[in-house]
N, C-alpha and C. Protein backbone atom coordinates (compact mmCIF):
# COMPACT_ATOMS: atom_id res chain seq x y z
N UNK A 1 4.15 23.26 -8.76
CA UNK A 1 4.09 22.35 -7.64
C UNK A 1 4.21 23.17 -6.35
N UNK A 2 3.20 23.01 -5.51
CA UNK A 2 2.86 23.68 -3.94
C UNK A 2 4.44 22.70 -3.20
N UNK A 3 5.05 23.56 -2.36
CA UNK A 3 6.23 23.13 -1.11
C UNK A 3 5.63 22.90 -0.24
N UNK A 4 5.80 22.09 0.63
CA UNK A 4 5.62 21.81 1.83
C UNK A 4 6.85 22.05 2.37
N UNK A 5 6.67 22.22 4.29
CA UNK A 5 7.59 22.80 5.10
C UNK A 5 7.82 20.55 5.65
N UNK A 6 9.11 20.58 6.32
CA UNK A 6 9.63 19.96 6.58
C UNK A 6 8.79 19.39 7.82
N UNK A 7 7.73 19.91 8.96
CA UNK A 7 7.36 19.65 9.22
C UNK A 7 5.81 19.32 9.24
N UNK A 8 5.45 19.45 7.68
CA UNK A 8 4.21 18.77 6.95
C UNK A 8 4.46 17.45 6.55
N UNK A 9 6.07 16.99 6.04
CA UNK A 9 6.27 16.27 5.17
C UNK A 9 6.11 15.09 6.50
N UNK A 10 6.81 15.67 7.71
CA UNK A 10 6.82 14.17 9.34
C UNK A 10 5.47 14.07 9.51
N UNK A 11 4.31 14.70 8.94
CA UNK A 11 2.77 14.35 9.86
C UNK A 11 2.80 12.90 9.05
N UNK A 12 2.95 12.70 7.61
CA UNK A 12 2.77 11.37 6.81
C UNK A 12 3.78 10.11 7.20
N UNK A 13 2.84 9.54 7.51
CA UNK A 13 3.48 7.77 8.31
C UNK A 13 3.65 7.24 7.36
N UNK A 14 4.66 7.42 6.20
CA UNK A 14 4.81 6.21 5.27
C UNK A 14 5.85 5.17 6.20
N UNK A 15 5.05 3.43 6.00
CA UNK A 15 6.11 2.69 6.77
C UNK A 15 5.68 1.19 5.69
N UNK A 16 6.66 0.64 6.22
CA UNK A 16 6.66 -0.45 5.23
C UNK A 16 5.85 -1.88 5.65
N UNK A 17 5.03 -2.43 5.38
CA UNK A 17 4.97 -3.67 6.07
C UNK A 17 4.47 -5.08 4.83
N UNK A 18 4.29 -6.15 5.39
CA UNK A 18 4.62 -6.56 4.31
C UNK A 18 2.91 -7.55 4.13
N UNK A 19 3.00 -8.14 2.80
CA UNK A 19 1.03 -8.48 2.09
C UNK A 19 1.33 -10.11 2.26
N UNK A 20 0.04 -9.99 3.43
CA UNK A 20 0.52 -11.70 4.00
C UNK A 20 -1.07 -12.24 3.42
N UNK A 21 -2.17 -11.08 3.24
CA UNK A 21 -3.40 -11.89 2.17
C UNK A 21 -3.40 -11.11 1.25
N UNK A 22 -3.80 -11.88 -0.12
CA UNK A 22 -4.20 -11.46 -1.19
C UNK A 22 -5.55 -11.83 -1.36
N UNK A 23 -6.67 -11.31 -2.07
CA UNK A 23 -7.95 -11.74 -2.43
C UNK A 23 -8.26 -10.86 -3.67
N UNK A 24 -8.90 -11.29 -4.29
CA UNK A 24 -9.26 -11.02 -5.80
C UNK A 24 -10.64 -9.78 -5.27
N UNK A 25 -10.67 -8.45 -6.17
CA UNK A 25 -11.68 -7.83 -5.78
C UNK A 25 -12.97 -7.45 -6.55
N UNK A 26 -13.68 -7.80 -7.31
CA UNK A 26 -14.67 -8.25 -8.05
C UNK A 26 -15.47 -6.72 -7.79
N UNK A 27 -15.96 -5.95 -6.79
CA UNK A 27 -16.59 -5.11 -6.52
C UNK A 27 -16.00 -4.02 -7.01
N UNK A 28 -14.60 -3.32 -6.78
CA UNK A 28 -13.97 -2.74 -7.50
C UNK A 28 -14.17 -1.76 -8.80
N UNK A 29 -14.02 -0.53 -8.71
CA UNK A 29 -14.45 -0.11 -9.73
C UNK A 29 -13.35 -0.24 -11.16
N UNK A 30 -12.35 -0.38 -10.56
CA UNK A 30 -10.93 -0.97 -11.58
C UNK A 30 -10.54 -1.69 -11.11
N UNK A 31 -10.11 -2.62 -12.39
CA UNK A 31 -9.45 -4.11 -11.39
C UNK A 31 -8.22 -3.84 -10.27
N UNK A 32 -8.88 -4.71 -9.44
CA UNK A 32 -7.92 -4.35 -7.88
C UNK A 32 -7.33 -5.80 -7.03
N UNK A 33 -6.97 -5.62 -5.63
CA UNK A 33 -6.87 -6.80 -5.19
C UNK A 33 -7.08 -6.21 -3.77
N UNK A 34 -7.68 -6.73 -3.20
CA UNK A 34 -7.54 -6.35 -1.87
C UNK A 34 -6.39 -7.16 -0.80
N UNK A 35 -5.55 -6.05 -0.26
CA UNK A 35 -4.32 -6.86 0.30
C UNK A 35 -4.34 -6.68 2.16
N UNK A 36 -4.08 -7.51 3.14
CA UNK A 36 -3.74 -7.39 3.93
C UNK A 36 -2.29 -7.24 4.12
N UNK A 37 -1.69 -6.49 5.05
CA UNK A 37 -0.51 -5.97 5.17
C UNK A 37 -0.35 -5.78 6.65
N UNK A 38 0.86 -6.75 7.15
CA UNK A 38 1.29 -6.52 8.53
C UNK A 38 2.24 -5.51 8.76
N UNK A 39 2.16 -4.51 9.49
CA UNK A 39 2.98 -3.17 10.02
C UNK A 39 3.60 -3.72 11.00
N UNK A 40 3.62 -4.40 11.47
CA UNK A 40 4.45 -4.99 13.04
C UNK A 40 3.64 -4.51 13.91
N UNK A 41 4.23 -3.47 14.90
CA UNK A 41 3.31 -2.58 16.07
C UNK A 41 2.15 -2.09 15.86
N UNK A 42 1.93 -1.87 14.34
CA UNK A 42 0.79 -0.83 14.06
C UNK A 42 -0.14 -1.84 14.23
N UNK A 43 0.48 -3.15 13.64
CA UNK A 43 -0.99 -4.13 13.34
C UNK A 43 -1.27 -4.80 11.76
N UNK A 44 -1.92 -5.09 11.56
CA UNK A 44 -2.42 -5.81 10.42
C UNK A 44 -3.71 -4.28 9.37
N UNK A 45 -3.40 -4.43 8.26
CA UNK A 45 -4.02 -3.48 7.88
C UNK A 45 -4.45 -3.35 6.55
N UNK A 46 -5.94 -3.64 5.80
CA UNK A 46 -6.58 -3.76 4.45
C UNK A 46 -6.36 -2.60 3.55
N UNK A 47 -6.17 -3.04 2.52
CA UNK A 47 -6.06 -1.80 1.25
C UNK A 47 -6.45 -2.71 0.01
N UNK A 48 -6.70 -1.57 -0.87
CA UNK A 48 -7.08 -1.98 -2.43
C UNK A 48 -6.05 -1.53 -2.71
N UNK A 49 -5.88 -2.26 -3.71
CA UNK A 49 -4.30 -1.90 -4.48
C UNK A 49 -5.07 -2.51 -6.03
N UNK A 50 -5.15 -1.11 -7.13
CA UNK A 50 -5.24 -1.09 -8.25
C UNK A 50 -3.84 -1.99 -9.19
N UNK A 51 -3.65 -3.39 -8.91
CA UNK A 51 -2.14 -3.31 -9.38
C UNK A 51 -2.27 -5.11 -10.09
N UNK A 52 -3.54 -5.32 -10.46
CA UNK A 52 -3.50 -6.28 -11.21
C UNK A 52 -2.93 -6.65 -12.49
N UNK A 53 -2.26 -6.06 -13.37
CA UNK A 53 -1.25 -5.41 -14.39
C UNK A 53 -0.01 -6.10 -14.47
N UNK A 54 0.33 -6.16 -13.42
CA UNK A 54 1.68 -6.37 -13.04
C UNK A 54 1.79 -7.32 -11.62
N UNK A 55 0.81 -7.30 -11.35
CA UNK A 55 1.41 -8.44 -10.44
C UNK A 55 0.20 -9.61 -10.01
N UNK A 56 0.78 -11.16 -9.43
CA UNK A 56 -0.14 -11.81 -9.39
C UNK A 56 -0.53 -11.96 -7.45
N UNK A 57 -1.16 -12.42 -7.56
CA UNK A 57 -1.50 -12.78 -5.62
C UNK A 57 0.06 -13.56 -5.17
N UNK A 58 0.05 -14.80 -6.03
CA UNK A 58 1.17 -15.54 -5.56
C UNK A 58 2.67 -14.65 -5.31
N UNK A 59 2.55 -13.90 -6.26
CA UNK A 59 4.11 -12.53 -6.47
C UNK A 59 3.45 -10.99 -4.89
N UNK A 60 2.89 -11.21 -4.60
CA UNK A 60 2.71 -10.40 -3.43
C UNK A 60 2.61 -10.89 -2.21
N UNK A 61 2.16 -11.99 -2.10
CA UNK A 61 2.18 -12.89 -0.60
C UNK A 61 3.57 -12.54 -0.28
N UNK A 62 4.02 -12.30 1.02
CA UNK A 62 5.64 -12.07 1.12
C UNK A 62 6.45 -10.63 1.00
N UNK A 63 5.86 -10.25 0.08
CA UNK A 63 6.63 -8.68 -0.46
C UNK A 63 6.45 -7.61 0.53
N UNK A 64 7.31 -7.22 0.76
CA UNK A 64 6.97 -5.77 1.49
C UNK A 64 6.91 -4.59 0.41
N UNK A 65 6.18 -3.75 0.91
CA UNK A 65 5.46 -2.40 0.44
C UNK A 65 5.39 -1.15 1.46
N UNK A 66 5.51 -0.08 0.67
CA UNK A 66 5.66 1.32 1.23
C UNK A 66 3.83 1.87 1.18
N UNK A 67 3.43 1.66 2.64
CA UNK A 67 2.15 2.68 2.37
C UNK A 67 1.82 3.73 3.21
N UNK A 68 0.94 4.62 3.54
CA UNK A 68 0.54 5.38 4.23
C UNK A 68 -0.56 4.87 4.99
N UNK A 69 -0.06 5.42 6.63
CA UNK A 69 -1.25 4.45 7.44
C UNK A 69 -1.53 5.14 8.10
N UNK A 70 -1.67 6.31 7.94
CA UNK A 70 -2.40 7.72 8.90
C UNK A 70 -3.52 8.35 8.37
N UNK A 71 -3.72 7.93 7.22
CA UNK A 71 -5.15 8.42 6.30
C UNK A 71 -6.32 8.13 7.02
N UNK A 72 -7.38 8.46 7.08
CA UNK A 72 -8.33 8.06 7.51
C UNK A 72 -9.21 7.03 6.48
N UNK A 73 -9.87 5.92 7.23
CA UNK A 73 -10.64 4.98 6.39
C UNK A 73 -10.98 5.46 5.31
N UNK A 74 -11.29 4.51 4.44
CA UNK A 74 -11.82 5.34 3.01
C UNK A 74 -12.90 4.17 2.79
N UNK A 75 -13.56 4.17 2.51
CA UNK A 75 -14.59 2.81 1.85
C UNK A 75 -14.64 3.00 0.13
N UNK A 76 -14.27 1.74 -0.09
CA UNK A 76 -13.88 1.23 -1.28
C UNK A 76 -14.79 0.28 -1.52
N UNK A 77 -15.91 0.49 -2.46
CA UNK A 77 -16.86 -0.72 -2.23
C UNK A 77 -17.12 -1.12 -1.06
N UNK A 78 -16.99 -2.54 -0.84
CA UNK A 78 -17.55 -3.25 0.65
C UNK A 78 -16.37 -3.11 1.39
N UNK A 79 -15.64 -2.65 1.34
CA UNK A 79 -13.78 -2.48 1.83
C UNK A 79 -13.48 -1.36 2.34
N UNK A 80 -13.31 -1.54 3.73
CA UNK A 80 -12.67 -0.21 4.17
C UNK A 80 -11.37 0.00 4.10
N UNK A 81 -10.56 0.99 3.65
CA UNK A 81 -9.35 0.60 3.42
C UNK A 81 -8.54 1.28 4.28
N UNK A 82 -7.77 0.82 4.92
CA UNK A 82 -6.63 1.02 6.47
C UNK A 82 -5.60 1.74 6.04
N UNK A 83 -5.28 1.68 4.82
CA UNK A 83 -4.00 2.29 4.25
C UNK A 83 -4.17 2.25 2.98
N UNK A 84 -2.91 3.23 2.56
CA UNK A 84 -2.65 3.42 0.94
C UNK A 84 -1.17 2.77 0.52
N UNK A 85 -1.38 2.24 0.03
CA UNK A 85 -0.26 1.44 -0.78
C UNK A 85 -0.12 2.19 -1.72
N UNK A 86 1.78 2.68 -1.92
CA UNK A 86 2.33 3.66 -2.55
C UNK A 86 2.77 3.23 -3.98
N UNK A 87 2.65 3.97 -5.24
CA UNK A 87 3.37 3.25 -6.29
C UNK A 87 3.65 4.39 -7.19
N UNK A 88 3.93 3.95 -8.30
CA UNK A 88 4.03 5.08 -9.66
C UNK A 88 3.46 4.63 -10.78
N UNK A 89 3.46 5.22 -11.58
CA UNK A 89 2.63 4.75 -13.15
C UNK A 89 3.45 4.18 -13.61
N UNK A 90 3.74 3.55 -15.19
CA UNK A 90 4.70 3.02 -15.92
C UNK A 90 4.25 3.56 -16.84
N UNK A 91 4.58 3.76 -18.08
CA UNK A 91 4.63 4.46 -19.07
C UNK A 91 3.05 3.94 -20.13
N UNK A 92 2.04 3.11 -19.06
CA UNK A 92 1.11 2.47 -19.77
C UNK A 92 -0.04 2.78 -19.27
N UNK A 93 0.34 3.70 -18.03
CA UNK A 93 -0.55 4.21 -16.64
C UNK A 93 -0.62 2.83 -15.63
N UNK A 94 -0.20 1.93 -15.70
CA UNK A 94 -0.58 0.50 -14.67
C UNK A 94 0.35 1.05 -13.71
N UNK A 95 0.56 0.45 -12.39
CA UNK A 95 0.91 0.77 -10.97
C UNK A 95 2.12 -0.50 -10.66
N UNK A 96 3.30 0.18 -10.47
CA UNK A 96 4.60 -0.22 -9.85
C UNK A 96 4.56 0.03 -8.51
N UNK A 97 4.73 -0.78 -7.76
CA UNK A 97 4.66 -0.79 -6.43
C UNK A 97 5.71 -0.13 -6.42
N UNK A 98 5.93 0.89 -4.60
CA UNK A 98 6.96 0.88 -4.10
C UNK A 98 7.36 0.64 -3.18
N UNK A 99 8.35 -0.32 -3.06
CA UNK A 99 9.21 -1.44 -2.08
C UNK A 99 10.20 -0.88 -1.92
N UNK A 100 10.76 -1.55 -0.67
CA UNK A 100 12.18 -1.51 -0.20
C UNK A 100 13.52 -2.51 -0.77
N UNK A 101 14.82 -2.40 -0.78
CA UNK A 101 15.32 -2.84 -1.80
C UNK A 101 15.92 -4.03 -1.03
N UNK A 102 15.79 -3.63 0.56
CA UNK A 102 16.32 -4.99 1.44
C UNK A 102 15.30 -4.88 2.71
N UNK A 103 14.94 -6.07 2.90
CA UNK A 103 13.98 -6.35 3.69
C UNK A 103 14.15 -5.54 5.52
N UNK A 104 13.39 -4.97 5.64
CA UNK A 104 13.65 -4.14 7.37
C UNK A 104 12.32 -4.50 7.84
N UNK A 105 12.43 -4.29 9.13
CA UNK A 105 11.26 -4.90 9.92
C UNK A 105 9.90 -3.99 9.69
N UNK A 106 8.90 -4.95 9.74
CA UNK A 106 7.70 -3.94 9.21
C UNK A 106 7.49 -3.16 10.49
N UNK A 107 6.56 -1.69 9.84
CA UNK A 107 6.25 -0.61 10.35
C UNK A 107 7.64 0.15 10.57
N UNK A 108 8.65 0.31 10.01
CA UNK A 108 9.69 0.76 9.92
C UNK A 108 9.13 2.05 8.88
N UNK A 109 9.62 3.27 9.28
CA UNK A 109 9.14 4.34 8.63
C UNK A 109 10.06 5.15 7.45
N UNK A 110 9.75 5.17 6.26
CA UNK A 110 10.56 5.85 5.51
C UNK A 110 11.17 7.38 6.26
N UNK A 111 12.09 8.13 5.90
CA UNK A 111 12.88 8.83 6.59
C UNK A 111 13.66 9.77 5.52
């Protein structure tokens, strides 16, 4: 595993905000969902999130999530995606979100 210096690790904006749309993503090359996500200051911001497995639209409306919002666009199918929504595998390869364990105001930056 390559180190990074302490000031590589501050260029990455992971901040939290939370998935106020869900929509089903059909275009997708693995099943996905495309989520809107409010950052507070940053704004409102689209991502695919591979995470149909484990979770439904109704179980994400509401939730806050840890993503990266300094990436540059990516096009995802017809979807440009604003950010990366952060997670881990489970022992099945499907995608565990990663959330905060008490709610803080969105665009609040991990640290």
């Amino acid at each position: 595993m390559e180190q990074i210096s302490w000031k590589d690790f501050e260029k990455v904006e992971l901040r939290v905000g939370t998935v106020i749309e869900v929509e089903e993503f059909p275009k997708a090359k693995k099943p996905a969902y495309k989520l809107k996500i409010d950052f507070g200051e940053y704004g409102s911001r689209w991502s695919s999130a591979q995470i149909t497995r484990h979770y439904t639209p109704e179980q994400l409306i509401g939730r806050q999530v840890v993503c990266v919002i300094n990436f540059p666009e990516k096009q995802i199918a017809n979807l440009k995606s604003q950010c990366l929504v952060t997670g881990f595998t489970d022992a099945n390869g499907d995608i565990v979100l990663t959330s905060v364990e008490r709610q803080v105001p969105n665009g609040s930056r991990l640290i």
